[in-house]
N, C-alpha and C. Protein backbone atom coordinates (compact mmCIF):
# COMPACT_ATOMS: atom_id res chain seq x y z
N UNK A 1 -20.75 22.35 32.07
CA UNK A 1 -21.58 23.49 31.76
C UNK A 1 -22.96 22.97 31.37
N UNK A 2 -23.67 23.74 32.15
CA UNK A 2 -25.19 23.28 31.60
C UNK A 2 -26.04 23.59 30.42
N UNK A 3 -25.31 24.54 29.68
CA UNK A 3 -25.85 25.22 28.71
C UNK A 3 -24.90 25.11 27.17
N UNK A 4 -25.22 24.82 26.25
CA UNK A 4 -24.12 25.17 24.76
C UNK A 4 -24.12 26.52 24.55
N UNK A 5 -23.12 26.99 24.50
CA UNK A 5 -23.17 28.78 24.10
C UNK A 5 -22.00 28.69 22.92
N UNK A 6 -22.29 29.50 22.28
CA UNK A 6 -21.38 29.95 20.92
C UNK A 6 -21.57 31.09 20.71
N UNK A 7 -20.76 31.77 19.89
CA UNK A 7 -20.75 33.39 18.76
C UNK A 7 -19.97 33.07 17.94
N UNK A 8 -19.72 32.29 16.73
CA UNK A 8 -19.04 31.86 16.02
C UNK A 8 -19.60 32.86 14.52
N UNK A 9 -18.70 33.68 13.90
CA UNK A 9 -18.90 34.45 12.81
C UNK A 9 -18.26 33.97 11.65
N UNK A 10 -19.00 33.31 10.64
CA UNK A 10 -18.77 32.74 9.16
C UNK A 10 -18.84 33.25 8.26
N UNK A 11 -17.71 33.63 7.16
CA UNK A 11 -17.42 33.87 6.15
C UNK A 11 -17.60 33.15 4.97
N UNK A 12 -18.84 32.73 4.00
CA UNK A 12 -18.67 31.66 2.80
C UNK A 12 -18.84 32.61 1.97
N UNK A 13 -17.93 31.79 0.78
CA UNK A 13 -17.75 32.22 -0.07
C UNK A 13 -17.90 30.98 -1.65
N UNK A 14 -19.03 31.25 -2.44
CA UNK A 14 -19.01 29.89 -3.56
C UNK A 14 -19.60 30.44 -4.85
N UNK A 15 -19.25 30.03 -5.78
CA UNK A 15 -19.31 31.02 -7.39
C UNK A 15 -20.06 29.53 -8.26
N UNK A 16 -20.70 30.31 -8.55
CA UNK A 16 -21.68 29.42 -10.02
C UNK A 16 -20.78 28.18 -10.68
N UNK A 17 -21.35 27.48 -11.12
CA UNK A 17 -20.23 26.35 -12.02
C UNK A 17 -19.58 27.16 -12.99
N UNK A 18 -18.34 26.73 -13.22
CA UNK A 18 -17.33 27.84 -14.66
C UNK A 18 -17.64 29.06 -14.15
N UNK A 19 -17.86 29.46 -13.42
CA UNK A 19 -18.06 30.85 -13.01
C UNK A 19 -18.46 31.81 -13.79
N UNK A 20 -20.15 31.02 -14.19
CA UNK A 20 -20.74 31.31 -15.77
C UNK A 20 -21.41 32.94 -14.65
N UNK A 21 -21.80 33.76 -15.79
CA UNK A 21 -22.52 34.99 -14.54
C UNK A 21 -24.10 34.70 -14.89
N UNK A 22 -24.11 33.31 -14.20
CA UNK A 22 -25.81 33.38 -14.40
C UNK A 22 -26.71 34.39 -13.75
N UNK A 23 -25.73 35.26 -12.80
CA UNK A 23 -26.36 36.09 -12.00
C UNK A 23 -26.15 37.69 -12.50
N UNK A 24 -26.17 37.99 -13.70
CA UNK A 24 -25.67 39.40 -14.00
C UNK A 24 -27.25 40.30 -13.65
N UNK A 25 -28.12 39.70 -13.28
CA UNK A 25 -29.44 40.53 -13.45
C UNK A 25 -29.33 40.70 -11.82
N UNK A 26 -29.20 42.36 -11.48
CA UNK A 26 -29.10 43.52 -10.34
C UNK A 26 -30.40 41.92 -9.44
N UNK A 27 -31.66 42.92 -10.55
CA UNK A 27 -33.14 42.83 -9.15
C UNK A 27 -32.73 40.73 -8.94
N UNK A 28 -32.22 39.71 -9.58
CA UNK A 28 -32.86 38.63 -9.21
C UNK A 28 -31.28 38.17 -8.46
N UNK A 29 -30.10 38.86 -8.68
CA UNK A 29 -29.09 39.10 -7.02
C UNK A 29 -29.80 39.54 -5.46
N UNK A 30 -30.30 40.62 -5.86
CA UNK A 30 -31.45 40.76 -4.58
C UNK A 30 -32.03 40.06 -4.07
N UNK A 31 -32.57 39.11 -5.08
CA UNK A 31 -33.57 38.23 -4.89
C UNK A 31 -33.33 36.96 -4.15
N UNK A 32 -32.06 36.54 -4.91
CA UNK A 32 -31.21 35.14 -4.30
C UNK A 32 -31.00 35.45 -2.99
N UNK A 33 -30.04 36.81 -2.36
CA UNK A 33 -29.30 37.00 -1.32
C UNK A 33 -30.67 37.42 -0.07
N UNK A 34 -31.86 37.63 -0.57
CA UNK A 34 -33.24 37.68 0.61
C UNK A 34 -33.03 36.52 0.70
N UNK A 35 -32.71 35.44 -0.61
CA UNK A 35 -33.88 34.21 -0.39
C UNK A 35 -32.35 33.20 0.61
N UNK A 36 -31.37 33.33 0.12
CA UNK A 36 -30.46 32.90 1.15
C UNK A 36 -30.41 33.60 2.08
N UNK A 37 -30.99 34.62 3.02
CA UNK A 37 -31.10 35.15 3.89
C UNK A 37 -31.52 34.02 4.60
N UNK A 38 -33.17 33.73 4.22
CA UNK A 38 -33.96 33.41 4.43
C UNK A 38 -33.99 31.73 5.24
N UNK A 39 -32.98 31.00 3.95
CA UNK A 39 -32.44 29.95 4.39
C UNK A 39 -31.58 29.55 5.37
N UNK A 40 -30.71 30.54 5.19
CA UNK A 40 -30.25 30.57 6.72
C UNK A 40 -30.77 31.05 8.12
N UNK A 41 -31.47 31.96 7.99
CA UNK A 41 -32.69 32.22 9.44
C UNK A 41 -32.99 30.98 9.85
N UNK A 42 -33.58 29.71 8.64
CA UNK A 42 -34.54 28.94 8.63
C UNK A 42 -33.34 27.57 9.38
N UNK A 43 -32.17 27.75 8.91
CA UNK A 43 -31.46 26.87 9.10
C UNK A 43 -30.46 27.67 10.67
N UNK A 44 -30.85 28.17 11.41
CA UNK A 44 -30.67 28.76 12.82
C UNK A 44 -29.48 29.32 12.80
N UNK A 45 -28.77 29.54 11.59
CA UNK A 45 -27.35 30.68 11.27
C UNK A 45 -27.99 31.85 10.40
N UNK A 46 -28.36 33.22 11.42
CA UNK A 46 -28.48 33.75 11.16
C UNK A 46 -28.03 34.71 9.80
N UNK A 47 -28.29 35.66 9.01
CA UNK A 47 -27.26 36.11 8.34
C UNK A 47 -26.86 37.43 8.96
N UNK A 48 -25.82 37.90 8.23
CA UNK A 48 -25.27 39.31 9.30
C UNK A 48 -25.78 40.11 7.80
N UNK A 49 -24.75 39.87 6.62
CA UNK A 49 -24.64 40.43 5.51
C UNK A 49 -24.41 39.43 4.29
N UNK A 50 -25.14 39.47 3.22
CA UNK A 50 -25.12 39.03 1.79
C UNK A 50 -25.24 39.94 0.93
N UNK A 51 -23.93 39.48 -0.14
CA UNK A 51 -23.78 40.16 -1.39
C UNK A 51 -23.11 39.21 -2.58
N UNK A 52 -22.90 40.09 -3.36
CA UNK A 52 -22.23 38.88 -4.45
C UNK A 52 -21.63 40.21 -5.45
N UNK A 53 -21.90 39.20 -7.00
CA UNK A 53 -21.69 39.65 -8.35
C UNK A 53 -22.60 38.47 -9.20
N UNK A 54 -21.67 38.49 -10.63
CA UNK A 54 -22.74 37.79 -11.56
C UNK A 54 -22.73 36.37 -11.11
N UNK A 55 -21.55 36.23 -11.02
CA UNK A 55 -20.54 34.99 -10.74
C UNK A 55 -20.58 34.27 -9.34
N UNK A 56 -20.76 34.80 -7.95
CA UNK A 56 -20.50 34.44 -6.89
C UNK A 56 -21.29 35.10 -5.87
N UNK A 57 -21.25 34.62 -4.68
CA UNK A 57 -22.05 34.89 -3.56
C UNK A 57 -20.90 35.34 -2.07
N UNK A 58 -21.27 36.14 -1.45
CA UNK A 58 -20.07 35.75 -0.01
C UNK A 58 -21.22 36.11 0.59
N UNK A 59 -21.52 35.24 2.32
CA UNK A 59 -22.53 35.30 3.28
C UNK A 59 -21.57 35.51 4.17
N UNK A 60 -22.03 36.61 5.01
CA UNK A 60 -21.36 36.32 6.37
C UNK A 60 -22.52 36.46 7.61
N UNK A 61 -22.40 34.84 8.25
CA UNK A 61 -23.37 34.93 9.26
C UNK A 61 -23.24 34.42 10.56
N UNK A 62 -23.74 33.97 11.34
CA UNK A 62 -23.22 33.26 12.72
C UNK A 62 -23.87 31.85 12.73
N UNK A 63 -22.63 31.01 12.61
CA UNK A 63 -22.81 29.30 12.69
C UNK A 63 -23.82 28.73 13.94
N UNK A 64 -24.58 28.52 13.89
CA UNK A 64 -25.76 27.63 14.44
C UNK A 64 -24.29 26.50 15.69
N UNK A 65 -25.13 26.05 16.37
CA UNK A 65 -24.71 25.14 17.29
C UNK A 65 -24.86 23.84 16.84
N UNK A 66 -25.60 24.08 16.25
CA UNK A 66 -25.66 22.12 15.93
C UNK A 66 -25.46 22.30 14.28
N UNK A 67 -24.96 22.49 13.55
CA UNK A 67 -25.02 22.26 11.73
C UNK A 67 -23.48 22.53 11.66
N UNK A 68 -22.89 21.74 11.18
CA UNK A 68 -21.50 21.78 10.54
C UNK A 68 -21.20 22.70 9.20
N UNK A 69 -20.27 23.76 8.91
CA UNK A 69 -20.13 24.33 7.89
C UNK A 69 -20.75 23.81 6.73
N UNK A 70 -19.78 22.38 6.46
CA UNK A 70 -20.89 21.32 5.56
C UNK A 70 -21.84 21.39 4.96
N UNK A 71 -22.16 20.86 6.17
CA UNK A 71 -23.90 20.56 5.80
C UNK A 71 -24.55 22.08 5.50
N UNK A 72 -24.26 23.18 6.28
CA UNK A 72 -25.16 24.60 6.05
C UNK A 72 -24.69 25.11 4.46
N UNK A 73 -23.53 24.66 3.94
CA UNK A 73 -23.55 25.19 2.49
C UNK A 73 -23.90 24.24 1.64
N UNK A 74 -24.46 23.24 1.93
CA UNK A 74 -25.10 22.11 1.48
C UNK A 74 -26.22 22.57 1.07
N UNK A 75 -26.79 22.73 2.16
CA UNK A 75 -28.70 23.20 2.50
C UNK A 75 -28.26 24.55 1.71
N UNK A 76 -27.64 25.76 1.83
CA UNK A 76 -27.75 26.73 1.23
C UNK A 76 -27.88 26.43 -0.41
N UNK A 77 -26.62 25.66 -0.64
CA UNK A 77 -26.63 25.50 -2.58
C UNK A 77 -27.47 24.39 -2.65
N UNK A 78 -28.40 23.62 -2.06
CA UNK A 78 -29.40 23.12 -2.57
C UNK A 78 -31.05 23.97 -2.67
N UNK A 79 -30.76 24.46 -1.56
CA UNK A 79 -32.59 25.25 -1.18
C UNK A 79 -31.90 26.44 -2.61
N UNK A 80 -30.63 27.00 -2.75
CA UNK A 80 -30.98 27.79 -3.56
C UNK A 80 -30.87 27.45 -5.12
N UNK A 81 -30.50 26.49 -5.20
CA UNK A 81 -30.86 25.89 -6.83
C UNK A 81 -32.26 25.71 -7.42
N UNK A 82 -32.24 25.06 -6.21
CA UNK A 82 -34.39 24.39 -6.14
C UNK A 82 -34.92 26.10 -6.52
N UNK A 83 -34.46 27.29 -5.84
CA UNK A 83 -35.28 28.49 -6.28
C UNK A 83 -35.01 28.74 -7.61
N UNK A 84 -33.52 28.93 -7.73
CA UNK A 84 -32.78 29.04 -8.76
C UNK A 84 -33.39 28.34 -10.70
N UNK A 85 -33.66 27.53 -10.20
CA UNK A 85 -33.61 26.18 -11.77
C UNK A 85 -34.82 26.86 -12.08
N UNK A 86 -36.57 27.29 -11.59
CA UNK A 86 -37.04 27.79 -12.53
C UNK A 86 -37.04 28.88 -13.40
N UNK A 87 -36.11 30.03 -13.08
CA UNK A 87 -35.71 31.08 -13.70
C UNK A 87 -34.50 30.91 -14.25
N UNK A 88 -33.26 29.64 -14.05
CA UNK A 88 -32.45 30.06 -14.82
C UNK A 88 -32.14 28.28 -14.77
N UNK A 89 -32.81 27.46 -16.16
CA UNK A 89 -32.69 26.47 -16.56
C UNK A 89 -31.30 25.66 -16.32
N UNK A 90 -30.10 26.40 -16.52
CA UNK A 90 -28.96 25.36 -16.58
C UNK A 90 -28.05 25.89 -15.28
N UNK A 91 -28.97 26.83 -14.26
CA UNK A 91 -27.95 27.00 -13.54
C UNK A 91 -27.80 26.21 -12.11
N UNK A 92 -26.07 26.45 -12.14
CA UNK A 92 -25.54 25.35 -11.24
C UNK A 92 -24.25 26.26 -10.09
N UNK A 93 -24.02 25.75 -8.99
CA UNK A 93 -23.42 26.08 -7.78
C UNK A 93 -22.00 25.45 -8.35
N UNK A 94 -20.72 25.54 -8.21
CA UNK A 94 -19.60 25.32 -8.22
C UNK A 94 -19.95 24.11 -7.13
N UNK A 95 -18.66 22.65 -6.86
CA UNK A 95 -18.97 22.04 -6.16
C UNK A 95 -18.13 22.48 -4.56
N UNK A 96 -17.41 22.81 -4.57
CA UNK A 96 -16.54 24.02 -2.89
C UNK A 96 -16.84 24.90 -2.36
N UNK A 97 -16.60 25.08 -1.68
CA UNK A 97 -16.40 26.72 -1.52
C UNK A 97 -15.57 27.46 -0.63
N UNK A 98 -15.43 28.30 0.05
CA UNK A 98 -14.89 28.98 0.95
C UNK A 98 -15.47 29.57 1.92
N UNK A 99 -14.50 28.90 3.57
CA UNK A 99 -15.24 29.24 4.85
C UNK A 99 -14.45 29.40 5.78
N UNK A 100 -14.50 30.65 6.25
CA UNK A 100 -13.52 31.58 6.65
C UNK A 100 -14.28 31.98 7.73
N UNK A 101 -13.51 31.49 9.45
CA UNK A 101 -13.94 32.17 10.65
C UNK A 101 -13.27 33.65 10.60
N UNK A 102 -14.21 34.68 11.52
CA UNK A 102 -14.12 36.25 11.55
C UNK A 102 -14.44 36.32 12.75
N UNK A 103 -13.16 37.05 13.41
CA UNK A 103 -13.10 37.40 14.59
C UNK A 103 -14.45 38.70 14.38
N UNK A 104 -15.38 39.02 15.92
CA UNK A 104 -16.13 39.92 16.52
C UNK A 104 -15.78 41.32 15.96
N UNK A 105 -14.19 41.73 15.68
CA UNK A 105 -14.30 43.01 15.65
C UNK A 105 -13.99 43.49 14.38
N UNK A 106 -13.86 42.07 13.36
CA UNK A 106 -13.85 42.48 12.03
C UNK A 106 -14.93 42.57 11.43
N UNK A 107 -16.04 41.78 12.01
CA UNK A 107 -17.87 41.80 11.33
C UNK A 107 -18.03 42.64 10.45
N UNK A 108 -17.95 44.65 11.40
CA UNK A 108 -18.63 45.85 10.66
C UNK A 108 -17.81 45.94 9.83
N UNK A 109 -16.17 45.37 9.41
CA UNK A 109 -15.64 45.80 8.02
C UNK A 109 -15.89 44.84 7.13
N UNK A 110 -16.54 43.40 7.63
CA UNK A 110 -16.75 42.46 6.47
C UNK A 110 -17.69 43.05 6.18
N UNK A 111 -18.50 43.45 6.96
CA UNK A 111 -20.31 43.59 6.11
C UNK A 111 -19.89 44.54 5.03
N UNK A 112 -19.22 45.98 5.30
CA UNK A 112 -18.65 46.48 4.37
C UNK A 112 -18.60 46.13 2.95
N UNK A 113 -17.77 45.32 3.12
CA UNK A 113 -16.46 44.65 1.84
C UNK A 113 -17.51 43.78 1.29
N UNK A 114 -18.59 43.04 1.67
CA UNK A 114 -19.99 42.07 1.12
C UNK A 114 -20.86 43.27 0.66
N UNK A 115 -21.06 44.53 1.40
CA UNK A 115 -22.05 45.35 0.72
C UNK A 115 -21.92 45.79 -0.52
N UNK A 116 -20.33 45.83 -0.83
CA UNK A 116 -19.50 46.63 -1.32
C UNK A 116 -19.37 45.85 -2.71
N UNK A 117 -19.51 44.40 -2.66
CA UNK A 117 -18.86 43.66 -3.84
C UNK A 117 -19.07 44.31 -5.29
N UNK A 118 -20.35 45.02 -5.61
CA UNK A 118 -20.51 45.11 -7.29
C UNK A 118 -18.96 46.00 -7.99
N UNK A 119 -19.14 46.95 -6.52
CA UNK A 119 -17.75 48.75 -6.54
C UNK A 119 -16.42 47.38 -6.62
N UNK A 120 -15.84 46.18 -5.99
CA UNK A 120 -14.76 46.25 -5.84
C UNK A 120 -14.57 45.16 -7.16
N UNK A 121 -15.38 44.53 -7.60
CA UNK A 121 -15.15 43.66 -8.75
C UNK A 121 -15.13 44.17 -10.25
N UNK A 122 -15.43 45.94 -9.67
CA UNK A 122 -14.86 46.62 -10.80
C UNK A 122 -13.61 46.34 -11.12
N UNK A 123 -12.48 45.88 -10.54
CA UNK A 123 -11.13 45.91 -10.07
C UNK A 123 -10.67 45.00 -9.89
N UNK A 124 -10.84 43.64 -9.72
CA UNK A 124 -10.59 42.14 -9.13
C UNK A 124 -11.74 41.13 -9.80
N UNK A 125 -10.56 40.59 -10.59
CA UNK A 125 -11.54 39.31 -10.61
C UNK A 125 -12.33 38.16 -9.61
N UNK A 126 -12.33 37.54 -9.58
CA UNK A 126 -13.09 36.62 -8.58
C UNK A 126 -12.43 35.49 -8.27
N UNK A 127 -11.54 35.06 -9.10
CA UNK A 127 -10.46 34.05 -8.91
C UNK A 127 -9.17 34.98 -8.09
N UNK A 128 -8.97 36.13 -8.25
CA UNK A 128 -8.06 36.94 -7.63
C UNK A 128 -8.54 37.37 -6.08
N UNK A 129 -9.63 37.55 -6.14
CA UNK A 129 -10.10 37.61 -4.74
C UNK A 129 -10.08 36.37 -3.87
N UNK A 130 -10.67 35.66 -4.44
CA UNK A 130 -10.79 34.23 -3.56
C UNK A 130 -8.82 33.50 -3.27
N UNK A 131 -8.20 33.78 -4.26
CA UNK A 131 -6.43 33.89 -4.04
C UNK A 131 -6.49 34.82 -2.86
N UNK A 132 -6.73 36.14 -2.69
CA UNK A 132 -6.25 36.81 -2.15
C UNK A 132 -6.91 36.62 -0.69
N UNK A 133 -8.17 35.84 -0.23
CA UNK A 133 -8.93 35.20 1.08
C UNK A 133 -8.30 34.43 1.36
N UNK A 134 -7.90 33.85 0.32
CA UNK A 134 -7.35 32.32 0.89
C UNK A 134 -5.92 32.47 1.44
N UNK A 135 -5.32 33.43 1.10
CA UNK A 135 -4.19 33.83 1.76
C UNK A 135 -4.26 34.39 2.99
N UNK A 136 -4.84 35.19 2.79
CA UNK A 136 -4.93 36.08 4.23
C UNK A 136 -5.64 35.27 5.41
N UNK A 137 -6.51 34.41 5.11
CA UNK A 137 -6.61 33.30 6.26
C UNK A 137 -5.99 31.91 6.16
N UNK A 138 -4.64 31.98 6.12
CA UNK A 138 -3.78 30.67 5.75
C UNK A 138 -4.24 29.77 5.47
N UNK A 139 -5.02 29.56 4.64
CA UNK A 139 -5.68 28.47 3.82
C UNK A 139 -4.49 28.18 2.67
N UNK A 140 -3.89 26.93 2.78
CA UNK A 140 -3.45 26.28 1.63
C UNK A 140 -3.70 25.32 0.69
N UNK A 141 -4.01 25.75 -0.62
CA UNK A 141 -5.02 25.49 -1.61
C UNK A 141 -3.48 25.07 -2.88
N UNK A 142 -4.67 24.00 -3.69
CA UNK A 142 -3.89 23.85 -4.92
C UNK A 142 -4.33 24.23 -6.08
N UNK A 143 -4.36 25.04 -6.68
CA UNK A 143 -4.69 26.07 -8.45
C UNK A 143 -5.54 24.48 -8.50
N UNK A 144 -4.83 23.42 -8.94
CA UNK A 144 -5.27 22.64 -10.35
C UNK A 144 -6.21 22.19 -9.43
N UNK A 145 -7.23 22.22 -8.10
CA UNK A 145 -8.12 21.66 -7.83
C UNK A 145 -9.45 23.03 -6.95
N UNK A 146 -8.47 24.37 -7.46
CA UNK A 146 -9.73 25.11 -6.53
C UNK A 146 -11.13 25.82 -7.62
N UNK A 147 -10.51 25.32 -9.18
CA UNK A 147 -11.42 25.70 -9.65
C UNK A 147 -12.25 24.93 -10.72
N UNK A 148 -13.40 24.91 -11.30
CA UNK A 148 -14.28 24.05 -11.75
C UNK A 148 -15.29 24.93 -12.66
């Protein structure tokens, strides 16, 4: 083939260190999820949809051809600390995270469920959610090492 072609749709998912809510302030959530927009445009994985809570972030966007999951949540929790550290002195990215391929015809219900996060974490913690991802895409994980 003469050409690389992909449509590969990514699910991450990664929560603050201790899953402190350095992020409880509405307008500077906004702010992060433009500015990781942004980083990912910049880093050729588009975004589809970003949302979060105080605690955590989920992106869902389309994986670039050349950048390994890796490395793109690398560049994401670094470009966004570097924004991050002058408004919020001690804050820090968890060191994992979660990355979950999404079939084409689930997209419009993920974007949903990402638009949706502040309504459903009325209800679910964030350690219960990320249990409950990690199941539903057979990810097998061990308690004493998925959290920090």
């Amino acid at each position: 083939m003469g050409q690389s072609l992909a449509q590969v749709y990514l699910h991450l998912v990664f929560s603050t260190k201790l899953r402190k809510p350095y992020l409880h302030d509405r307008e500077l959530q906004a702010e992060l999820h433009a500015y990781l927009a942004g980083a990912c445009r910049n880093l050729d994985c588009p975004s589809i949809q970003i949302g979060g809570v105080e605690d955590h972030v989920h992106i869902l966007c389309q994986l670039s051809k050349t950048l390994s999951i890796a490395d793109l949540v690398r560049e994401l929790k670094r470009e966004s600390s570097k924004w991050l550290k002058p408004k919020i002195a001690e804050f820090q990215w968890q060191q994992g995270y979660g990355a979950f391929s999404v079939s084409p015809s689930h997209v419009d219900a993920l974007k949903g469920y990402i638009r949706d996060q502040q309504e459903h974490h009325r209800t679910e913690k964030f350690q219960d959610e990320l249990r409950r991802l990690l199941r539903k895409y057979g990810v097998e994980f061990d308690e004493r090492y998925v959290w920090e």
